[in-house]
Protein backbone atom coordinates (compact mmCIF):
# COMPACT_ATOMS: atom_id res chain seq x y z
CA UNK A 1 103.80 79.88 97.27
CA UNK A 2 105.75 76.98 98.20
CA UNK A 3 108.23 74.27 96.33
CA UNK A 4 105.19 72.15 94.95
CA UNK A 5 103.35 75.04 93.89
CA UNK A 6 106.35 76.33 91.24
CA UNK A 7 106.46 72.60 90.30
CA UNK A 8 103.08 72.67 88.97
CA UNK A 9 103.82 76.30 87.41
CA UNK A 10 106.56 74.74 85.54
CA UNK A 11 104.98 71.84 84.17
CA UNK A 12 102.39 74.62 82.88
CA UNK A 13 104.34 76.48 81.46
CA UNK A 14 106.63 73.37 80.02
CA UNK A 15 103.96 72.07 78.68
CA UNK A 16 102.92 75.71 76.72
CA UNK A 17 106.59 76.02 75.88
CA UNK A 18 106.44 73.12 73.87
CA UNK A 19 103.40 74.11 71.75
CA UNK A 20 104.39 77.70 71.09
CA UNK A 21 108.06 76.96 70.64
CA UNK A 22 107.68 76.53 66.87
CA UNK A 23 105.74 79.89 66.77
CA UNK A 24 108.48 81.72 68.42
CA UNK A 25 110.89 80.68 66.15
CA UNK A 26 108.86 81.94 63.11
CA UNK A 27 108.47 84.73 64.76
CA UNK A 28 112.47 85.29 65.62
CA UNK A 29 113.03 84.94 62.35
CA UNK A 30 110.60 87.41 60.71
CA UNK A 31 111.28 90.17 63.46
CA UNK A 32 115.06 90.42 63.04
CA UNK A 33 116.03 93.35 61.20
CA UNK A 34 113.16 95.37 62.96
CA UNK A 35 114.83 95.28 66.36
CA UNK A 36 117.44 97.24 65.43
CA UNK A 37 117.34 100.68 66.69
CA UNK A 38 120.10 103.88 65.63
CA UNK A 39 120.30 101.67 62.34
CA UNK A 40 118.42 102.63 59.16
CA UNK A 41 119.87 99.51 57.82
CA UNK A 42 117.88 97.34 60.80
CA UNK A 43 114.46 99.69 60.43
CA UNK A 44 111.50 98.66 58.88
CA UNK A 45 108.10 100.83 57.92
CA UNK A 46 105.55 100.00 60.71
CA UNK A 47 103.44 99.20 58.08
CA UNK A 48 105.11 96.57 56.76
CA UNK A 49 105.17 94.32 60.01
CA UNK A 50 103.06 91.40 61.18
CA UNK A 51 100.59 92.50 63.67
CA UNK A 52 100.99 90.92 66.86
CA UNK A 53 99.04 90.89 70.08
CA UNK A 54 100.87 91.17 73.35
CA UNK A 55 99.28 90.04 76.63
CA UNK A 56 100.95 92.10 79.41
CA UNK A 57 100.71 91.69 83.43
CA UNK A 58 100.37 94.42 86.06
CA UNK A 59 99.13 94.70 89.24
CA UNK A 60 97.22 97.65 88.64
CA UNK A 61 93.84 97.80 86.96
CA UNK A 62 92.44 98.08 83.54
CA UNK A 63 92.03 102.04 83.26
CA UNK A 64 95.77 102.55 84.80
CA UNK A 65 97.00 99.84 81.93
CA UNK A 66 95.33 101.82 79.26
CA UNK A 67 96.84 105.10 80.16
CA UNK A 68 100.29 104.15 81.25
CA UNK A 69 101.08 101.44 78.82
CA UNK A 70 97.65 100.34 76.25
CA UNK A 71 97.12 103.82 75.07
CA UNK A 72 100.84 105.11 73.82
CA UNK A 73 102.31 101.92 72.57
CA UNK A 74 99.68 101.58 70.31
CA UNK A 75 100.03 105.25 69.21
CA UNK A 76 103.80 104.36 68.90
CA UNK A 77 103.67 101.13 67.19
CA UNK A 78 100.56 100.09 64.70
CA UNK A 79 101.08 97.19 64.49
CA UNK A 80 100.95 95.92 68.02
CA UNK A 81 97.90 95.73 70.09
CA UNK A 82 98.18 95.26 73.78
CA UNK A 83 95.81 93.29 75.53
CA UNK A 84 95.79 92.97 79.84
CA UNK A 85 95.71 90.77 82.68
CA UNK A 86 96.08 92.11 86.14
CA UNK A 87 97.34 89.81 89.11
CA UNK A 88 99.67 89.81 91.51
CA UNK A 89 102.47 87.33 91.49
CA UNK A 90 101.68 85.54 94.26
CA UNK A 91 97.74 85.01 92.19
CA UNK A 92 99.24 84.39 89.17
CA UNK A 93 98.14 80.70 89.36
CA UNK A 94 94.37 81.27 89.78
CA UNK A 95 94.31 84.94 87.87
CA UNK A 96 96.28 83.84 84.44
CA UNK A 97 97.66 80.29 83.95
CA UNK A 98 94.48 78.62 85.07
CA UNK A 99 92.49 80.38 82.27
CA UNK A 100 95.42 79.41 80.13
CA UNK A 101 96.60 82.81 79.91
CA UNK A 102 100.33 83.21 79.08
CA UNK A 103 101.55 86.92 79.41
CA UNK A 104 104.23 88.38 77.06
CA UNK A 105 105.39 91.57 79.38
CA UNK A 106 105.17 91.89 83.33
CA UNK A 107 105.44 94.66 85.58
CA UNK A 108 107.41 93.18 88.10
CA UNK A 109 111.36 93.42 88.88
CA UNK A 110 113.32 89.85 89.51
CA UNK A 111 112.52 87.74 91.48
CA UNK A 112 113.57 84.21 93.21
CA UNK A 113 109.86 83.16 92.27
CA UNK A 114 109.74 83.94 88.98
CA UNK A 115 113.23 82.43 88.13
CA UNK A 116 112.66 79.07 90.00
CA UNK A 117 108.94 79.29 87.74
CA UNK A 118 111.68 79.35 84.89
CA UNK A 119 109.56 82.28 83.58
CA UNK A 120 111.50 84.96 82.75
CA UNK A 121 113.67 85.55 79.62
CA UNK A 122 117.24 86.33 79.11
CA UNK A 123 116.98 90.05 77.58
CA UNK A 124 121.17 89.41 76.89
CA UNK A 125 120.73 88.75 73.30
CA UNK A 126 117.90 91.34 72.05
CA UNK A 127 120.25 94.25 74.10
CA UNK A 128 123.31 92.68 72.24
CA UNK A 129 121.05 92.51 68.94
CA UNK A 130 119.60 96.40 69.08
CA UNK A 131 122.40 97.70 70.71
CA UNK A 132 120.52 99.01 73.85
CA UNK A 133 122.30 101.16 75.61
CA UNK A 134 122.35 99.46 79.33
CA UNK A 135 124.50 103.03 80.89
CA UNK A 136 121.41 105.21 80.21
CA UNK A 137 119.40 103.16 83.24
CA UNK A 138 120.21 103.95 86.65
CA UNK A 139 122.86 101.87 87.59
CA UNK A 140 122.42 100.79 91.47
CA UNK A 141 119.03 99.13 90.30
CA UNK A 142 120.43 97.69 87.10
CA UNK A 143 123.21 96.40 89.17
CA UNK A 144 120.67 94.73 91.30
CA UNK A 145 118.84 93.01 88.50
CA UNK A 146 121.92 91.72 87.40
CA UNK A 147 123.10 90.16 89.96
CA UNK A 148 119.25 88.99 91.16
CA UNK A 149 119.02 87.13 87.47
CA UNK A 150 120.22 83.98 86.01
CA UNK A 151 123.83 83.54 86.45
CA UNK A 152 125.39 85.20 82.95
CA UNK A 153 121.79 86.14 81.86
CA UNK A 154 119.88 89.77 82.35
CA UNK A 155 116.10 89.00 83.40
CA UNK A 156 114.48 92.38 83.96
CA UNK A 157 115.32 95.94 83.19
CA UNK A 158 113.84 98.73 85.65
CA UNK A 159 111.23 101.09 84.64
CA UNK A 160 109.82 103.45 87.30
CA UNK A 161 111.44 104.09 90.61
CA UNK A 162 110.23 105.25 94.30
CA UNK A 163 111.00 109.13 95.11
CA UNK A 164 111.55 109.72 98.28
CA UNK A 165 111.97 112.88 100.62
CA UNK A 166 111.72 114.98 103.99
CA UNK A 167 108.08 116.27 103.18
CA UNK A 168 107.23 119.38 105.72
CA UNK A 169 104.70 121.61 106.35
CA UNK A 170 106.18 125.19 107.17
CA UNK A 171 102.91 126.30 108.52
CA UNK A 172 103.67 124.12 111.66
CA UNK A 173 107.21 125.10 111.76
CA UNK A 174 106.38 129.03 112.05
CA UNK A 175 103.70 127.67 114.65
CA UNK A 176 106.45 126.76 117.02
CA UNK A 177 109.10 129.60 116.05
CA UNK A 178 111.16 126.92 114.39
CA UNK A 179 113.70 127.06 111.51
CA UNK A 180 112.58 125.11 108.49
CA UNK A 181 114.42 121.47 107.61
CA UNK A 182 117.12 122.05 105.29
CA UNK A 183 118.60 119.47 102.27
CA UNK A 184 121.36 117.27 103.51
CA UNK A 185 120.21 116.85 107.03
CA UNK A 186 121.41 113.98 109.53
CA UNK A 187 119.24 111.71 110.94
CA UNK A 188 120.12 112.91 114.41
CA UNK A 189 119.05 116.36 112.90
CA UNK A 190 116.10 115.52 112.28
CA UNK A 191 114.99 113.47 115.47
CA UNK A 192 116.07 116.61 117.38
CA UNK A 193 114.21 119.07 115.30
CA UNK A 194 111.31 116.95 115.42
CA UNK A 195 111.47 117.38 119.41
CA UNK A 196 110.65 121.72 118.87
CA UNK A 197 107.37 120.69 116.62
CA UNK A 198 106.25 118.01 118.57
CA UNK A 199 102.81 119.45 120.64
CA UNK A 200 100.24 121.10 121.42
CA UNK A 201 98.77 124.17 120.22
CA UNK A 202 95.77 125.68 119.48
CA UNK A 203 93.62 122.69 120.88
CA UNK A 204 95.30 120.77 118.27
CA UNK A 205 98.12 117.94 118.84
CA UNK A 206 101.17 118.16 116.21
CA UNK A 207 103.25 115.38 115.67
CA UNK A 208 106.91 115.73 114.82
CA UNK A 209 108.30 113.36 112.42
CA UNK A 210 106.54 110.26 110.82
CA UNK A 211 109.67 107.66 110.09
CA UNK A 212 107.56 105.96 106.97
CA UNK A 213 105.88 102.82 107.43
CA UNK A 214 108.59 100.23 105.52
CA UNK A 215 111.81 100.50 106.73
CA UNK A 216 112.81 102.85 104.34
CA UNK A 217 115.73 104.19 106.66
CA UNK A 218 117.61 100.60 106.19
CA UNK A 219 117.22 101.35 102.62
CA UNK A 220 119.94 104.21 103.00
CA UNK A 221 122.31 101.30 103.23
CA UNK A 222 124.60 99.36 101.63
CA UNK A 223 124.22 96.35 104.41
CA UNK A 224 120.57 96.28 104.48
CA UNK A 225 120.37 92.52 104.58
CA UNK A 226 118.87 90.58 107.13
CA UNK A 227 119.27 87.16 105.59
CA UNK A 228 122.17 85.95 103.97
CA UNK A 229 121.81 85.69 100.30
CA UNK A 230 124.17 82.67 99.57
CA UNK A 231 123.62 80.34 103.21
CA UNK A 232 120.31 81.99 103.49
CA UNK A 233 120.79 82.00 107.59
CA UNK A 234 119.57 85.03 109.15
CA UNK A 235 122.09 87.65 110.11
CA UNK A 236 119.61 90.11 112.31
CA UNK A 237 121.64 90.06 115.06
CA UNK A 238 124.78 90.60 113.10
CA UNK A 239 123.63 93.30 111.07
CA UNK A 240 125.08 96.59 113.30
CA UNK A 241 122.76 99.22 110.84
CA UNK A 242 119.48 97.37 111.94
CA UNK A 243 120.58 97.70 115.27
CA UNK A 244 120.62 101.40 114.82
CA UNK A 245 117.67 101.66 113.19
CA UNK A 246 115.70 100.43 115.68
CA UNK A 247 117.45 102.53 117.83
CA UNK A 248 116.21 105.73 115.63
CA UNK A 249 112.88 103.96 115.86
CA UNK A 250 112.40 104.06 119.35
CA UNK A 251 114.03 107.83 119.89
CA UNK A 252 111.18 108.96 116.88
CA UNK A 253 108.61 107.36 119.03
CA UNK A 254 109.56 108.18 122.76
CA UNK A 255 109.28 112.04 121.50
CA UNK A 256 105.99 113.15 123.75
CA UNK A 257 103.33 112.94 121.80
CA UNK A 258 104.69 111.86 118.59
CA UNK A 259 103.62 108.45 119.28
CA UNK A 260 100.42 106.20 118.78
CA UNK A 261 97.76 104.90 120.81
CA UNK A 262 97.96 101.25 119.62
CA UNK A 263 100.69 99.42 117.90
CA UNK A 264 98.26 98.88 114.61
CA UNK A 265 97.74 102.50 114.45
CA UNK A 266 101.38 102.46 114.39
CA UNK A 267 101.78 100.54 111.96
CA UNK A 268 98.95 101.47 109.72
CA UNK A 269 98.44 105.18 109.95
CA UNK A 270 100.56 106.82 107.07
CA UNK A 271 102.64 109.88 107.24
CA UNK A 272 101.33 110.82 103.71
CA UNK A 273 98.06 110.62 105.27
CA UNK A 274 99.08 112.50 108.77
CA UNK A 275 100.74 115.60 106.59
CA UNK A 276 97.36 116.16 104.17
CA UNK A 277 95.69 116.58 107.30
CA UNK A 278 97.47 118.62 108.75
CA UNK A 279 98.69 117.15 111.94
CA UNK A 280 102.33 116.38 111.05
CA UNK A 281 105.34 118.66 110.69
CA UNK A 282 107.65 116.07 108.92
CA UNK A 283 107.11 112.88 107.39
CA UNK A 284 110.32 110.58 106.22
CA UNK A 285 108.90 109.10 103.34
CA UNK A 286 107.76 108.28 99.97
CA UNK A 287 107.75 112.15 98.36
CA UNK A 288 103.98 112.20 96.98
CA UNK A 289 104.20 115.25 95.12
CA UNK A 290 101.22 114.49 93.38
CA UNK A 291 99.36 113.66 96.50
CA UNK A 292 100.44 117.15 98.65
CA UNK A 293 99.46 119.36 95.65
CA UNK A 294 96.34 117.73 96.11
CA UNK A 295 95.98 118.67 99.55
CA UNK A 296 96.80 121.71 98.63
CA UNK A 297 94.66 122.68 95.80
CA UNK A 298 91.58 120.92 98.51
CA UNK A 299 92.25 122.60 101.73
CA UNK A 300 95.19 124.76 100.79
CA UNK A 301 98.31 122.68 102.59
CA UNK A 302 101.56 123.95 103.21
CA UNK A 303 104.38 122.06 101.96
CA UNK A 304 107.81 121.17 100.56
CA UNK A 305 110.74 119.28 100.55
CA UNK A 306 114.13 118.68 101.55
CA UNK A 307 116.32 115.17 100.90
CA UNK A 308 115.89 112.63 103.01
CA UNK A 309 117.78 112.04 106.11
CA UNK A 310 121.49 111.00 106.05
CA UNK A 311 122.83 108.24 107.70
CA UNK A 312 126.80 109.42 107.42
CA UNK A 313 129.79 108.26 108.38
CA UNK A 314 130.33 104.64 108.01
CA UNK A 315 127.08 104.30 106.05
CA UNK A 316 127.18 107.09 103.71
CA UNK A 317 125.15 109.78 102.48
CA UNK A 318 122.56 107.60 100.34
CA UNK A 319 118.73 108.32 99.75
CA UNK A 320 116.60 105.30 100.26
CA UNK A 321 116.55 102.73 97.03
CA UNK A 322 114.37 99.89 96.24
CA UNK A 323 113.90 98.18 92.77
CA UNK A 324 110.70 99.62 92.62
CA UNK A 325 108.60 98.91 88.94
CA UNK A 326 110.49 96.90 86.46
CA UNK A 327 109.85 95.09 83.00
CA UNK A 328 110.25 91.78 81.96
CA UNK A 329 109.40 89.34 79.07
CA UNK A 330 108.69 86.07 79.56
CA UNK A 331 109.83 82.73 78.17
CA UNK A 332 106.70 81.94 77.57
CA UNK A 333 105.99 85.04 74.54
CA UNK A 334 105.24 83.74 70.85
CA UNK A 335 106.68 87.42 70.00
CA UNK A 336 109.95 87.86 72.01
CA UNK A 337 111.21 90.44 69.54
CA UNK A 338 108.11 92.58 69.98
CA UNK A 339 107.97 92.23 73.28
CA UNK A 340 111.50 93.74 74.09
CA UNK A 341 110.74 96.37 71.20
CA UNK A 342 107.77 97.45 73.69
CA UNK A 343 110.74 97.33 76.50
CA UNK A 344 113.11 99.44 74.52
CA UNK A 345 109.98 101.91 73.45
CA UNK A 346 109.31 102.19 77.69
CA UNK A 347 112.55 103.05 78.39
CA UNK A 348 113.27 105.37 75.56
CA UNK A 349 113.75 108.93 76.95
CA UNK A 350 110.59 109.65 74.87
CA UNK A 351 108.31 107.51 76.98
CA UNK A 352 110.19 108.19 80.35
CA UNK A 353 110.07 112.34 79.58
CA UNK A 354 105.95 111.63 80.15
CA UNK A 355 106.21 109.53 82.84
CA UNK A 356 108.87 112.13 84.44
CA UNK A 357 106.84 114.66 83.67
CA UNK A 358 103.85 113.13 85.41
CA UNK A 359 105.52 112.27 88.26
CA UNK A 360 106.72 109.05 88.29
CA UNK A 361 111.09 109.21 89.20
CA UNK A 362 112.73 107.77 85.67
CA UNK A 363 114.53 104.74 85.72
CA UNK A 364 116.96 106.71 83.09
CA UNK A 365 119.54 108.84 84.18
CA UNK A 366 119.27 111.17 81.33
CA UNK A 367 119.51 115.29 82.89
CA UNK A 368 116.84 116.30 80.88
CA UNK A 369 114.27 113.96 81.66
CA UNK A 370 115.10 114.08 85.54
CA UNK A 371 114.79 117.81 85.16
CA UNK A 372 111.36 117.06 83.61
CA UNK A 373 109.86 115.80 87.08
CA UNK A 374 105.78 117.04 88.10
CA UNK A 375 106.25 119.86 85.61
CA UNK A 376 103.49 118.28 83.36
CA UNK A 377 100.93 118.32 86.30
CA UNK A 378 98.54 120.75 85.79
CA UNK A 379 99.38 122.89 89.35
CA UNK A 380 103.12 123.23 88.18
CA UNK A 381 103.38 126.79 87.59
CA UNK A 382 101.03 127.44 90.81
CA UNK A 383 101.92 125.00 93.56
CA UNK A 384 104.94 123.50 92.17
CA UNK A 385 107.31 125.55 90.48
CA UNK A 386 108.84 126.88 93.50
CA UNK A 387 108.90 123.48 95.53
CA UNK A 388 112.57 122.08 96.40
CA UNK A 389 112.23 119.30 94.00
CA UNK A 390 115.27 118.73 93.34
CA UNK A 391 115.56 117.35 96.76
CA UNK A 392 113.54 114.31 95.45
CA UNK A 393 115.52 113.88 91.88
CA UNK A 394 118.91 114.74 92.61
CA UNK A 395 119.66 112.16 95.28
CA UNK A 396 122.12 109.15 94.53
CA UNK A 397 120.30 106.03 95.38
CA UNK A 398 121.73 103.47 97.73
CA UNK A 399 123.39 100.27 96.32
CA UNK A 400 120.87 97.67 96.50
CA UNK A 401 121.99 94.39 98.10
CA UNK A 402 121.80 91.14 96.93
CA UNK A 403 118.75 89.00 98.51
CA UNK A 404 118.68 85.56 99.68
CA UNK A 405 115.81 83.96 97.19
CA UNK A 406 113.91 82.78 100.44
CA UNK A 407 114.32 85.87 102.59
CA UNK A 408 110.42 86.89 102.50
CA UNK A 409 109.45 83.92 104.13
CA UNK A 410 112.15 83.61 106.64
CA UNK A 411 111.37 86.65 107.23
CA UNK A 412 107.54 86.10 107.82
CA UNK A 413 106.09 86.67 111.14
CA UNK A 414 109.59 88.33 112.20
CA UNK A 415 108.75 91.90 113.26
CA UNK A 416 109.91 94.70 115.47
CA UNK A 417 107.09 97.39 115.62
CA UNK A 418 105.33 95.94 118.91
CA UNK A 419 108.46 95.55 120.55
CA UNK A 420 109.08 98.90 119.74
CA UNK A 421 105.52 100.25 120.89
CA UNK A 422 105.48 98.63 124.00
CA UNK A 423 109.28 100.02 124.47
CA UNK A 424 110.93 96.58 125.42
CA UNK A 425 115.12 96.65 125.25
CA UNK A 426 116.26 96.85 121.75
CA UNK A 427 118.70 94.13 122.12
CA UNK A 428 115.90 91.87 123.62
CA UNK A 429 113.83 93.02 120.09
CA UNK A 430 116.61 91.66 118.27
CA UNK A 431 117.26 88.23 119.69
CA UNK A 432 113.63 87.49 119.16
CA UNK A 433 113.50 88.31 115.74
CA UNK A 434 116.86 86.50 115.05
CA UNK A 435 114.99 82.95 116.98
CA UNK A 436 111.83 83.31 114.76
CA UNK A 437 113.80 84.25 111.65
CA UNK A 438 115.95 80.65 112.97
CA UNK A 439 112.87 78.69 113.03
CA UNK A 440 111.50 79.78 109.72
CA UNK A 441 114.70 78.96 107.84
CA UNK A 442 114.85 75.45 109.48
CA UNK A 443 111.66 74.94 108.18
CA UNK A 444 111.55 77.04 104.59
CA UNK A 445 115.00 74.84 103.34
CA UNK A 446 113.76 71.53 104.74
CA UNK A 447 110.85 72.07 102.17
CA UNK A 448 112.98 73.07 99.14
């Protein structure tokens, strides 16, 4: 979505502003002493308040809605109802506004699109107002949000984060006579490890070590940019951990027989999906719990974890981080108050303990509810319980860098893999990302 498309977003949305501005207001008004939570001063009987109808945004469908988010904030709050709309951002033209839908809530974290769209709201003065305790969130994503909003504003809190982990299967390991993968690990541990279970046997080829399929590895980092976020010229070639990465990239795939037969399977085949089968002895990844125990309760897989591979040194001992899930409110909400009493209900360690529970990593840092992790899935006690996963919750994220506002579509088109799979000179790799990354900018800021 270029310039003149979030020009015509914000003359929608202007032009909606206007109309339910009064509306808002009322509603401001009415809400206030509601929104304040730890106060019995600031509470109110759910029965006395105004019911309201929220319109929330995901990208996932209509039965996920109703169990994640429909189905317990209406058992928490009767007077709200919660009605969906499901779109990606970059559809949200053609999927909501053009059927003059105008959501109150999105699943999304902050972005450079939404903010130009002038869509999202400052959450400053509701956290001020309730007294919302910001240190309970995990900080390196908060951190991010903060500095990816508004200057002086808050536009997004985060709400469900990736897990990541060294997934093996020990099966393959006692194939080959090797020791098991243990927590804290070095990269270069792991690439040389992944040489002893890298093979054949038993009529059956065994791949080492799947390195994920985003660069998840540059995620370890605190200098993970590519793209400067305040000139917005690309820095590829100046960026010394990308250089390493690649590096990593092309030592993972040299190993014989770890490797793919085209550059699309390369890019394309999963590790998740390598390990279920069978076939894999280590995948860098995305941890899956919920995934492997069903692999194992199907055709009994062998698995567990260990953290995910260190950089070191220089770098630091970081797992992988990414904004992952967030929640906003929009400026464009007739009930702003009940829309960030939703927020504070989804990040209350009451909602989050399910979620945890469940499997998804908390965005709150509270022991208790980390501790909670997969133990409400039904193979706990069976598969579970004995699994490292601490290796998945105990890890301290990376700080996440800033991002240059136009850095997905300088970055467009600029990729590494086939270089990689066709084994050209990593320096070589690098220059020609760093002249198509060139090319893209020249032609992204002449438009905006």
């Amino acid at each position: 979505m270029r310039k003149n498309g979030f020009i015509l977003l914000s003359i929608l949305f202007s032009l909606f502003l206007v109309v339910g501005c009064s509306s808002s207001e009322s509603d401001n008004n009415s809400s206030t002493s509601a929104q304040t939570t730890g106060s019995d001063e600031g509470q109110e009987k759910e029965d006395e308040l105004e019911p309201v109808t929220l319109l929330m945004m995901t990208h996932w469908n209509d039965e996920q809605f109703a169990t994640y988010f429909k189905e317990p904030i209406e058992a928490k709050f009767d007077h709200i109802t919660m009605e969906h709309v499901q779109s990606r951002w970059d559809e949200i033209e053609e999927n909501v506004f053009a059927k003059q839908l105008y959501p109150d809530l999105i699943m999304t974290s902050v972005s450079a699109e939404y903010l130009e769209m002038e869509l999202l709201l400052d959450l400053t003065p509701y956290i001020e107002e309730t007294g919302f305790d910001l240190e309970r969130l995990e900080p390196s994503i908060l951190d991010y949000l903060k500095e990816q909003s508004n200057e002086g504003e808050l536009n997004g809190l985060p709400l469900i984060r990736p897990e990541y982990a060294l997934v093996y299967n020990p099966d393959i390991f006692d194939l080959f006579g090797v020791d098991y993968p243990t927590d804290d690990m070095s990269w270069d541990e792991v690439i040389e490890l992944a040489r002893k279970v890298t093979g054949e046997m038993g009529g059956v080829q065994y791949r080492g070590l799947h390195p994920g399929n985003f660069d998840f590895m540059m995620r370890q980092t605190e200098t993970a940019k590519l793209v400067d976020p305040d000139t917005h010229e690309p820095i590829i070639d100046k960026n010394e951990a990308f250089k390493i990465y690649l590096q990593r990239l092309e030592e993972i795939y040299a190993i014989p027989g770890n490797s793919f037969d085209t550059v699309e399977e390369m890019k394309d085949e999963r590790g998740v999906d390598l390990m279920r089968r069978g076939q894999l002895a280590m995948a860098a990844d995305r941890a899956f719990a919920g995934a492997y125990v069903g692999a194992a309760v199907d055709n009994g897989l062998n698995f567990d974890f260990v953290t995910y591979p260190r950089w070191g040194g220089e770098f630091g001992d970081y797992g992988p981080n990414e904004p992952g899930n967030g929640i906003v409110a929009t400026t464009s909400s007739k009930h702003p108050r009940e829309a960030f009493r939703v927020i504070e209900y989804l990040l209350s360690d009451e909602y989050q303990m399910v979620k945890s529970e469940n499997g998804d990593l908390p965005s709150v840092v509270t022991p208790e509810v980390r501790e909670a992790f997969m133990k409400g899935n039904e193979h706990y006690d069976d598969i579970l319980k004995d699994k490292n996963l601490e290796a998945i919750t105990d890890v301290e994220p990376a700080p996440l860098p800033r991002m240059s506002q136009y850095e997905s579509e300088i970055m467009e088109g600029v990729d590494y893999r086939e270089g990689i799979f066709e084994g050209r000179d990593i320096n070589t790799i690098i220059r020609e990302m760093q002249d198509k990354a060139e090319g893209n900018m020249k032609s992204v800021l002449s438009k905006n």
